[in-house]
N, C-alpha and C. Protein backbone atom coordinates (compact mmCIF):
# COMPACT_ATOMS: atom_id res chain seq x y z
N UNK A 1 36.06 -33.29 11.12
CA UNK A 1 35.35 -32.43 10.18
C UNK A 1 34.60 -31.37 10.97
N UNK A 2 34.42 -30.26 10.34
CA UNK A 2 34.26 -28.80 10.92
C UNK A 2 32.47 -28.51 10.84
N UNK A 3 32.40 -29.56 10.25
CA UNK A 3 30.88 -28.98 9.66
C UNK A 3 29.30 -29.20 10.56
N UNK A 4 29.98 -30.82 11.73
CA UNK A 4 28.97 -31.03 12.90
C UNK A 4 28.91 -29.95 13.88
N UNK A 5 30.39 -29.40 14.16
CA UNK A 5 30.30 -28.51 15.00
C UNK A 5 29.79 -26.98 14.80
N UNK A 6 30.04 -26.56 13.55
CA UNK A 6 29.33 -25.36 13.19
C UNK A 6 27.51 -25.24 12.50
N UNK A 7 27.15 -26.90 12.00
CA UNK A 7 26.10 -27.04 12.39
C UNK A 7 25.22 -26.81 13.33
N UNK A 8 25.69 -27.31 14.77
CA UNK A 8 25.31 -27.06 15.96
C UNK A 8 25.12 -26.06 16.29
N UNK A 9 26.22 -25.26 16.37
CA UNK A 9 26.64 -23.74 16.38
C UNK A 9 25.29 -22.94 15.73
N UNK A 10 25.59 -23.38 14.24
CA UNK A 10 24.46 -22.51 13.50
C UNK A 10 22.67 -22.58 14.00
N UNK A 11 22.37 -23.86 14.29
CA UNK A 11 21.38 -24.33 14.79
C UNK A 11 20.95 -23.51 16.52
N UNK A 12 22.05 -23.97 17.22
CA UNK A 12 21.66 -22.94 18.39
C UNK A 12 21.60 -21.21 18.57
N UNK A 13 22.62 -21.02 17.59
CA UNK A 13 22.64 -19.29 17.26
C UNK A 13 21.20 -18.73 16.22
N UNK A 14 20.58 -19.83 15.69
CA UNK A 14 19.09 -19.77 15.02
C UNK A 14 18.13 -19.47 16.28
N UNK A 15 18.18 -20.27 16.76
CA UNK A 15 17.24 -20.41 17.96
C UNK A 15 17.32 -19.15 18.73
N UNK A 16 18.39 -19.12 18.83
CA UNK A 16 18.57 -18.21 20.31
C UNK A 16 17.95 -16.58 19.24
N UNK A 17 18.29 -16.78 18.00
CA UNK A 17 17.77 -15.58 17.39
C UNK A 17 16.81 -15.30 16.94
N UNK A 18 15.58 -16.42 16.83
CA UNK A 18 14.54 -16.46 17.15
C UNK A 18 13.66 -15.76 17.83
N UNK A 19 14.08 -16.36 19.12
CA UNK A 19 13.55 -15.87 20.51
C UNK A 19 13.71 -14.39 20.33
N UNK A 20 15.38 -13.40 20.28
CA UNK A 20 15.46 -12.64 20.39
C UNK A 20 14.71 -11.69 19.56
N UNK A 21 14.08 -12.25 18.29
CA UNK A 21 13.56 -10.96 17.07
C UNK A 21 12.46 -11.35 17.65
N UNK A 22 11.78 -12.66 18.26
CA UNK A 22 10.62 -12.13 18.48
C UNK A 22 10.48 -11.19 19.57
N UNK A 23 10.94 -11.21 20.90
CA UNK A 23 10.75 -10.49 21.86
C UNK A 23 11.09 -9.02 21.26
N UNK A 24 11.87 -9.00 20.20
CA UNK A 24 12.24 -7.18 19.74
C UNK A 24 10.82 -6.72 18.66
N UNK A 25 10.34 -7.65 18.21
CA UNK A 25 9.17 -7.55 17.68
C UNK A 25 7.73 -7.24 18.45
N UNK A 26 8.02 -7.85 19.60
CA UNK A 26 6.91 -7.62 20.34
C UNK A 26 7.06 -6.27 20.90
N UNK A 27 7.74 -5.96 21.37
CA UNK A 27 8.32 -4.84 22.19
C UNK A 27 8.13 -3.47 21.30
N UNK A 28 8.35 -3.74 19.85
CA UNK A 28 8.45 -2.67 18.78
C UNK A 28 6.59 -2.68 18.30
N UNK A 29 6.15 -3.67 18.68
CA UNK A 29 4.44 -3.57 18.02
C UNK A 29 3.91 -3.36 19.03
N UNK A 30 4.33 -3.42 20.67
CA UNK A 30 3.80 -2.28 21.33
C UNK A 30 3.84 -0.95 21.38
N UNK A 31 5.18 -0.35 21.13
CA UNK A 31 5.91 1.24 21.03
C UNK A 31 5.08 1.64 19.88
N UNK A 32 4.81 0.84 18.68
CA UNK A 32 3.97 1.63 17.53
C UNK A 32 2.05 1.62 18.01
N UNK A 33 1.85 0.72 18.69
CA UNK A 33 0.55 0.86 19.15
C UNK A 33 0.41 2.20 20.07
N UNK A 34 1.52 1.56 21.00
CA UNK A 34 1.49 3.51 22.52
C UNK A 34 1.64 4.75 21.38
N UNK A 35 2.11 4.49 20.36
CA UNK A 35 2.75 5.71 19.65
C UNK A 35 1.34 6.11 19.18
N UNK A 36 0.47 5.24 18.50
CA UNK A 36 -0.46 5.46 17.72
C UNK A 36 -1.65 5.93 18.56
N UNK A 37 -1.94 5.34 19.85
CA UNK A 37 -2.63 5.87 20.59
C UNK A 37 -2.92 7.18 20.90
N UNK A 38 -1.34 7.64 21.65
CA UNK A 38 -0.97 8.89 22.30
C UNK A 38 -0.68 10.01 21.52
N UNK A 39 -0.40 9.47 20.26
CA UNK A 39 0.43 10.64 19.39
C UNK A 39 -1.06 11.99 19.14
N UNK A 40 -2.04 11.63 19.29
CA UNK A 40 -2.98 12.73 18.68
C UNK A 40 -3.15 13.80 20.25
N UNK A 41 -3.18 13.18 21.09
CA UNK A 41 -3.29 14.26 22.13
C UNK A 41 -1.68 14.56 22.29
N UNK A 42 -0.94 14.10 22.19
CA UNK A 42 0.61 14.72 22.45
C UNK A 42 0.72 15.71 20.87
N UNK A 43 0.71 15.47 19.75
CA UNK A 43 0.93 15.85 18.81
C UNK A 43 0.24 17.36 18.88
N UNK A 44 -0.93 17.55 19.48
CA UNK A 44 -2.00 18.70 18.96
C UNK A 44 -1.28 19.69 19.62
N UNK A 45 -0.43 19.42 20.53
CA UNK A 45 0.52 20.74 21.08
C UNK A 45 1.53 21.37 20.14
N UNK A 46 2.02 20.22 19.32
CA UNK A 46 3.18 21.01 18.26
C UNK A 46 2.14 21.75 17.17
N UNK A 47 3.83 22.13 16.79
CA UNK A 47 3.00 23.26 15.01
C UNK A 47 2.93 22.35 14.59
N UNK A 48 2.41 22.66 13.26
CA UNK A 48 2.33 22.22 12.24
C UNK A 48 2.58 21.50 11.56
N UNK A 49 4.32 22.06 11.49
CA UNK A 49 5.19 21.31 10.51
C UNK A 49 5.16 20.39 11.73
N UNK A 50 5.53 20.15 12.72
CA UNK A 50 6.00 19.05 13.69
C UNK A 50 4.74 17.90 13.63
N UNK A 51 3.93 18.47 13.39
CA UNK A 51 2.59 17.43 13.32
C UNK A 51 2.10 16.65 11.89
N UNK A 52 3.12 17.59 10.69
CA UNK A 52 2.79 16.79 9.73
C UNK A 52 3.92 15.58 9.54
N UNK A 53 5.02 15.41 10.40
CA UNK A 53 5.55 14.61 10.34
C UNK A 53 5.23 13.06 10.93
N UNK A 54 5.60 12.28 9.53
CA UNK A 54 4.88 10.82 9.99
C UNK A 54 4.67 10.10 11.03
N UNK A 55 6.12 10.16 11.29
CA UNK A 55 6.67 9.02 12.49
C UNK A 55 7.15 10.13 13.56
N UNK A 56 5.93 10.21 14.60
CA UNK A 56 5.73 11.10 15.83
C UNK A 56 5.60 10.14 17.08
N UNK A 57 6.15 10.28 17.80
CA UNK A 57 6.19 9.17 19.29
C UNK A 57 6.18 9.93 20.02
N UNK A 58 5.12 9.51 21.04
CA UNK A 58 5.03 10.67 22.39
C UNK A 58 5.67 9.99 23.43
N UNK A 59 6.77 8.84 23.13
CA UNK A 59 7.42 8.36 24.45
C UNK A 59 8.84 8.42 23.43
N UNK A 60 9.93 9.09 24.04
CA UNK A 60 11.58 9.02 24.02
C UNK A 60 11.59 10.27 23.15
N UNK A 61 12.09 10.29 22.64
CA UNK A 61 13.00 11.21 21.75
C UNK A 61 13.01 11.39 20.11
N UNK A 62 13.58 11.91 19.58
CA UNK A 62 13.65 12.58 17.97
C UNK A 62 13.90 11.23 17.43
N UNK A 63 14.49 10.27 18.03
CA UNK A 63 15.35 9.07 17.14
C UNK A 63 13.96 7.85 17.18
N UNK A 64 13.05 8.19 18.69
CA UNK A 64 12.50 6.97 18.85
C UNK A 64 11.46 6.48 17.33
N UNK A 65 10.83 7.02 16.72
CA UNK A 65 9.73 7.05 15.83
C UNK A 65 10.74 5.78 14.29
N UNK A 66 11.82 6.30 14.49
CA UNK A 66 12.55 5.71 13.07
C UNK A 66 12.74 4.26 13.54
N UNK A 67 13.78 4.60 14.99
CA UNK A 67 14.22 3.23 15.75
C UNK A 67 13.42 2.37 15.95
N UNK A 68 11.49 2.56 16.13
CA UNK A 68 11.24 1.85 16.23
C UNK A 68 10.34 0.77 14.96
N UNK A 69 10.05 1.98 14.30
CA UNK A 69 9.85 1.19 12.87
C UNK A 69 10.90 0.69 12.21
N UNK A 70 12.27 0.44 11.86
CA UNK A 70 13.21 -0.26 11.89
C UNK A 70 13.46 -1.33 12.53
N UNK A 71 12.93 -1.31 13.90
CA UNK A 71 13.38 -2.67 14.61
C UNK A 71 11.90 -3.50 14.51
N UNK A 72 11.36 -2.94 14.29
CA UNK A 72 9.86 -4.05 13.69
C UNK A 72 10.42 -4.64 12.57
N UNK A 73 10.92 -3.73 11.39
CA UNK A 73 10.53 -4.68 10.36
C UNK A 73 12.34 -5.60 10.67
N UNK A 74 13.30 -4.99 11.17
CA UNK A 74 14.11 -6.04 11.54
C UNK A 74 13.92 -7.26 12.01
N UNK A 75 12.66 -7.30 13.32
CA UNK A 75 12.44 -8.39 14.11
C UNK A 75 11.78 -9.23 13.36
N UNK A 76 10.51 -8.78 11.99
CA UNK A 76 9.67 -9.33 11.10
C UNK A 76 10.75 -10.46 10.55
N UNK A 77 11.91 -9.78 9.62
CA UNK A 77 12.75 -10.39 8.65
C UNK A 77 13.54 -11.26 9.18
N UNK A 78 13.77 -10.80 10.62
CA UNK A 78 14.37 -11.65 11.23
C UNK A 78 14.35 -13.29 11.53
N UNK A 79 12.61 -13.33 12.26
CA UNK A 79 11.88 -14.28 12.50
C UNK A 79 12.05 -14.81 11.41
N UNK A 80 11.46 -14.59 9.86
CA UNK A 80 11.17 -14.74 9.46
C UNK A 80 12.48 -15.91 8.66
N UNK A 81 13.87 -15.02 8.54
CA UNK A 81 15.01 -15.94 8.49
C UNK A 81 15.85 -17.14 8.93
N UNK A 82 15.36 -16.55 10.47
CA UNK A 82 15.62 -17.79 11.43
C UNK A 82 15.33 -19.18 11.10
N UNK A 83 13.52 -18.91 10.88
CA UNK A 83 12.61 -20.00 10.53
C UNK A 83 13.40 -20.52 9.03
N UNK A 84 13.43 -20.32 8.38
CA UNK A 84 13.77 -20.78 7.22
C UNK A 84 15.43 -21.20 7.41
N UNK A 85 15.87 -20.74 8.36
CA UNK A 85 17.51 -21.08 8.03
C UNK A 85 17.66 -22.12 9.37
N UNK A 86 16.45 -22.38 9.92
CA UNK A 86 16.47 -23.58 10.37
C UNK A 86 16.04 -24.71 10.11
N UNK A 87 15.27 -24.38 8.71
CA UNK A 87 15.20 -25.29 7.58
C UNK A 87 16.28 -25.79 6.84
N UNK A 88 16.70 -24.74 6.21
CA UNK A 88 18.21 -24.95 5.40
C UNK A 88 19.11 -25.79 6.40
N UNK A 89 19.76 -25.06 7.56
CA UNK A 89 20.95 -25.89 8.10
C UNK A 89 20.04 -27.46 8.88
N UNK A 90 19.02 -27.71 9.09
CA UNK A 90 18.62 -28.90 9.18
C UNK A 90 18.77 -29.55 7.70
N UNK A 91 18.91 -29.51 6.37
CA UNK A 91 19.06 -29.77 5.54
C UNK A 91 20.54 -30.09 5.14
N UNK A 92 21.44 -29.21 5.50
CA UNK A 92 23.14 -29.25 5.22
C UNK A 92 23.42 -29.60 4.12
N UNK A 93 22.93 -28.72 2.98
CA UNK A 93 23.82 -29.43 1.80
C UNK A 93 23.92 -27.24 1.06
N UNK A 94 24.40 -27.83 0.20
CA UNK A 94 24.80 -26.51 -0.19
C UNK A 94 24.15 -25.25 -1.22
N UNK A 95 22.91 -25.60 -1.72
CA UNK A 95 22.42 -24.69 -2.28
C UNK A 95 21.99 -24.64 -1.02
N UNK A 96 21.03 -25.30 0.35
CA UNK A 96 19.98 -24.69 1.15
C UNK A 96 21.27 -23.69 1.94
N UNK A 97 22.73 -23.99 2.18
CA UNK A 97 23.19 -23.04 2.88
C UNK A 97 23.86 -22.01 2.51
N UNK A 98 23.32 -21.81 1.21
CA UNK A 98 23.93 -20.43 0.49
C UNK A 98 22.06 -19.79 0.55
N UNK A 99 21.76 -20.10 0.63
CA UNK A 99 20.11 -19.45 0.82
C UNK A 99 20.13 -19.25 1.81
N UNK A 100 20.62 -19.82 3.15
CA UNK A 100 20.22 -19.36 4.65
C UNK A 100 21.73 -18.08 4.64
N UNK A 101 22.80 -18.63 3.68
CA UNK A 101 23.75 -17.37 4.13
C UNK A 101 23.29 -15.79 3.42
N UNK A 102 22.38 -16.13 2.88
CA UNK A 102 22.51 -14.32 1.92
C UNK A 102 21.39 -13.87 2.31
N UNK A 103 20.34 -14.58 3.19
CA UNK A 103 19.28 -13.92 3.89
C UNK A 103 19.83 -13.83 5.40
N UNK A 104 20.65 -14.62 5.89
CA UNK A 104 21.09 -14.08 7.43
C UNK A 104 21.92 -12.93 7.22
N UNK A 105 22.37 -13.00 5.72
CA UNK A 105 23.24 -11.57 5.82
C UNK A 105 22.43 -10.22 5.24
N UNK A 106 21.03 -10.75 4.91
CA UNK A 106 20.47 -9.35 4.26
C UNK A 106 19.63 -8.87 5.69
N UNK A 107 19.39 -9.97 6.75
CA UNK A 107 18.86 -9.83 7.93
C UNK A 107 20.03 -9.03 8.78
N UNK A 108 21.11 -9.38 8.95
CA UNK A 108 21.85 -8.71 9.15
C UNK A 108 22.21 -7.59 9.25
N UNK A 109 22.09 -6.97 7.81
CA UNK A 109 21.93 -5.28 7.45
C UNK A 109 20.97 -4.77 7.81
N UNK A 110 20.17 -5.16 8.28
CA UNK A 110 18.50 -4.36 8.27
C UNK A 110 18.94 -4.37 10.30
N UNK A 111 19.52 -5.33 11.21
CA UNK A 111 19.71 -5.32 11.89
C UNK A 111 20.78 -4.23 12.36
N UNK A 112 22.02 -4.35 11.72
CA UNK A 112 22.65 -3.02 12.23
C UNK A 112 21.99 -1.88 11.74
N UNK A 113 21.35 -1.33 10.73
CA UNK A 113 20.59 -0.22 10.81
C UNK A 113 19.75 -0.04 12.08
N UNK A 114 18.76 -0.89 12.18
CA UNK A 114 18.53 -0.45 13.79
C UNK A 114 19.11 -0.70 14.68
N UNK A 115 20.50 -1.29 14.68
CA UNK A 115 21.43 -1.13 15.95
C UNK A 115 21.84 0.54 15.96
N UNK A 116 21.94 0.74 14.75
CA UNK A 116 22.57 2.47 14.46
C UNK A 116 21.50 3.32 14.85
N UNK A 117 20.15 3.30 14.93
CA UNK A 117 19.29 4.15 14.88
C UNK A 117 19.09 3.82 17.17
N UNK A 118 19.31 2.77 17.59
CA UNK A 118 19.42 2.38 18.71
C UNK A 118 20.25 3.44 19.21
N UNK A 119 21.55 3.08 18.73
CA UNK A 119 23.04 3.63 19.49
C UNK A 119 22.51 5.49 19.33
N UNK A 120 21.86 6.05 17.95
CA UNK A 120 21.35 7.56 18.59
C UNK A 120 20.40 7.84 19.28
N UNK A 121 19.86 7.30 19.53
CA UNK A 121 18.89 7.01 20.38
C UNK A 121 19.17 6.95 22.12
N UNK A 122 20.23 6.05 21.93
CA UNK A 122 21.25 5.97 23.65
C UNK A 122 22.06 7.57 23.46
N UNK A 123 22.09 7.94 22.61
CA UNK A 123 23.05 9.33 22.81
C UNK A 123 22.26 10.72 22.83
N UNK A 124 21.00 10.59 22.07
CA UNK A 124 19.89 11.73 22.62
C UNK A 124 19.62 11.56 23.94
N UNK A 125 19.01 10.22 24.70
CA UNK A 125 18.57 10.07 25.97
C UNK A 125 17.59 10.12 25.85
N UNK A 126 17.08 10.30 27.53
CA UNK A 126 15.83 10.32 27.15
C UNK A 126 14.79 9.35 26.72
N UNK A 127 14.35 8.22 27.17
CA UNK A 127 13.99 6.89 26.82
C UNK A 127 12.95 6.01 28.01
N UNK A 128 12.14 5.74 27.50
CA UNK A 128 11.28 4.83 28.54
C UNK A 128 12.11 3.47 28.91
N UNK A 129 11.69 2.54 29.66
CA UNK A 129 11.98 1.39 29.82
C UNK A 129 12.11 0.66 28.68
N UNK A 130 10.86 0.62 28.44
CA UNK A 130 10.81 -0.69 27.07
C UNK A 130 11.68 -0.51 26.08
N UNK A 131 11.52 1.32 26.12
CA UNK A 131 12.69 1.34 24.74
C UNK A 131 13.70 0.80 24.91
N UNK A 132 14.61 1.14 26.28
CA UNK A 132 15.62 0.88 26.56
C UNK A 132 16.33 -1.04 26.29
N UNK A 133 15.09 -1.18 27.12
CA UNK A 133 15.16 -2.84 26.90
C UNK A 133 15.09 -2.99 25.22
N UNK A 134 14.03 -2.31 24.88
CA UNK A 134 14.26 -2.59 22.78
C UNK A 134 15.51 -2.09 22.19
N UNK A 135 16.46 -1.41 22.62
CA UNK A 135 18.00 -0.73 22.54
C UNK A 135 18.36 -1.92 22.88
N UNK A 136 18.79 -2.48 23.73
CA UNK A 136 19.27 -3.43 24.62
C UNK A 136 19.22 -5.01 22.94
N UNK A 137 18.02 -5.79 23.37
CA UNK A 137 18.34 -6.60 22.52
C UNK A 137 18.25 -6.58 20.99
N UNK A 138 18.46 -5.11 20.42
CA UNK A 138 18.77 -5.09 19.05
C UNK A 138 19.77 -5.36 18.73
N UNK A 139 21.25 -4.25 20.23
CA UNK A 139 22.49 -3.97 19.69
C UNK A 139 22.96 -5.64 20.33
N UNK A 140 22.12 -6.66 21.15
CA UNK A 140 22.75 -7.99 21.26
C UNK A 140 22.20 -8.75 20.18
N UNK A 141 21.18 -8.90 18.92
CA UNK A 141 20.63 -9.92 18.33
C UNK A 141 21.78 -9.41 17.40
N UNK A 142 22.41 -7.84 17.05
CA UNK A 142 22.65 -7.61 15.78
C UNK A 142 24.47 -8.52 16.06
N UNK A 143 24.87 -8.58 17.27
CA UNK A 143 25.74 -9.88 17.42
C UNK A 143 25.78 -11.13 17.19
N UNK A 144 24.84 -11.50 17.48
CA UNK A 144 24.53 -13.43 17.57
C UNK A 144 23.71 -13.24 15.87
N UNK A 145 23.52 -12.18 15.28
CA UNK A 145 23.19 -12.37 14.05
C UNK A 145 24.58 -12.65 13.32
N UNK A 146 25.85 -11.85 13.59
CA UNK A 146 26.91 -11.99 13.12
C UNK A 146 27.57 -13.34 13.26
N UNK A 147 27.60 -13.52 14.38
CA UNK A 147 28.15 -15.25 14.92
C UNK A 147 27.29 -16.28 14.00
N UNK A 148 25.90 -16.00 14.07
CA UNK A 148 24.89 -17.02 12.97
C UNK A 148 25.32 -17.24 11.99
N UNK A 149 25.60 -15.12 11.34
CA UNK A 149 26.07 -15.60 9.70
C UNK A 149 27.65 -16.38 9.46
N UNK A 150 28.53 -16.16 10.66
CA UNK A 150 29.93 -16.97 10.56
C UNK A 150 30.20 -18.71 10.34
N UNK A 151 28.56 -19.16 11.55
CA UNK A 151 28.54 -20.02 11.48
C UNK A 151 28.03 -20.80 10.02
N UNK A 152 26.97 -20.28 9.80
CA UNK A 152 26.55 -20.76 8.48
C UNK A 152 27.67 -20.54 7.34
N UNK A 153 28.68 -19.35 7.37
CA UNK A 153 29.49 -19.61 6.05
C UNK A 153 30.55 -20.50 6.19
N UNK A 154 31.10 -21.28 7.92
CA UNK A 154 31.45 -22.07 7.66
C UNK A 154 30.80 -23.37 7.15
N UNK A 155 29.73 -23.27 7.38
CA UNK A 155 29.09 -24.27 6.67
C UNK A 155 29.06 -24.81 5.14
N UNK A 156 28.65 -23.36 4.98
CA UNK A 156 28.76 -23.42 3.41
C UNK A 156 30.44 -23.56 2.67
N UNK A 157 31.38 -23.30 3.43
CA UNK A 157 32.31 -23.67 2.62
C UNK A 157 32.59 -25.55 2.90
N UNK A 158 32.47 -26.12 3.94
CA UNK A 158 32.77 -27.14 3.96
C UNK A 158 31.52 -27.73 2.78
N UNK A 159 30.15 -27.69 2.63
CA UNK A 159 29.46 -28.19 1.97
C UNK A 159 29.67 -28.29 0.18
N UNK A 160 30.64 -27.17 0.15
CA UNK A 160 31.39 -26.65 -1.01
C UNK A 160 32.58 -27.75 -1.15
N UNK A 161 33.20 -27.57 -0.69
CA UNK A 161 34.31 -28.64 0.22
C UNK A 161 34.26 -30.22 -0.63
N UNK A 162 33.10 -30.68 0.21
CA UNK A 162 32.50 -31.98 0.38
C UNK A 162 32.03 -32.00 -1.29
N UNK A 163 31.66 -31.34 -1.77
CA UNK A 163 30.60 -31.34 -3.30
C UNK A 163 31.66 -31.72 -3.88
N UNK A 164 32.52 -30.94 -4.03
CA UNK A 164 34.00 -30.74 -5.00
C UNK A 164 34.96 -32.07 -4.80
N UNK A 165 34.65 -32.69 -3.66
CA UNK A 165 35.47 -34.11 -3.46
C UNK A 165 36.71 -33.41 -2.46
N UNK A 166 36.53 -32.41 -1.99
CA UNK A 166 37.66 -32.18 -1.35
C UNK A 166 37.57 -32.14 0.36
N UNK A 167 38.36 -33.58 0.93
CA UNK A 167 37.68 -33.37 2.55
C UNK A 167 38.44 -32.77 3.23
């Protein structure tokens, strides 16, 4: 049966994605702190219009200000899924793994958006360290987010499977 092994699977690809939204979380609630700091003496050099715009970062580029409020609230929803879908698949039955599958997959989407806002970001240039490193494990969590959600829908079909009498 398919379902110990993609348990496992699902369970360690939780974890490991854990770790990863938090460290992209941390990394992104520093870039908005440096941002918030610096932005008034960097900002007072532009016009106007450039200064009435919200999301102003005085470290990277045109993309950094979006990329990095995106990968906050990615890393937020993230954590936030992990935790709970390491509730669900410690549970293994099939309403909890249709609940861990449609939030690893709404985590998911919010993840490749800031993989996308990442990848222009690598193509303007132009980038501090941290960002780089915050580029770095978005466009790898928004992977092992994919492998997570594979694992869990095999889950959910065997739990489907098993309900229905069918082994």
């Amino acid at each position: 049966m398919a379902s110990g092994g993609s348990k496992s699977a699902a369970s360690v690809l939780l974890i490991v994605n854990l770790v990863l939204y938090f460290i992209a979380t941390a990394i992104a609630v520093w870039a908005v702190n440096h941002g918030i700091q610096r932005s008034r003496e960097t900002a007072s050099a532009l016009s106007i219009s450039a200064r009435l715009f919200p999301i102003f970062m005085p470290i990277g580029n045109t993309a950094t200000g979006f990329f990095v409020i995106f990968s906050l609230i990615a890393g937020v929803v993230g954590m936030a899924t992990s935790l709970a879908g390491l509730n669900d698949v410690a549970q293994w039955n099939a309403p909890n793994l249709h609940a861990a599958a449609s939030s690893s997959l709404a985590t998911w989407a919010l993840t490749l958006l800031a993989m996308g806002l990442a990848c222009k970001e690598i193509q303007l240039g132009w980038t501090d360290s941290n960002l780089r490193s915050l580029e770095i494990i978005i466009i790898v969590v928004s992977a092992t987010q994919m492998f997570c959600m594979g694992a869990i829908q095999v889950g959910v079909e065997d739990a489907v499977a098993q309900q229905r009498g069918h082994p």
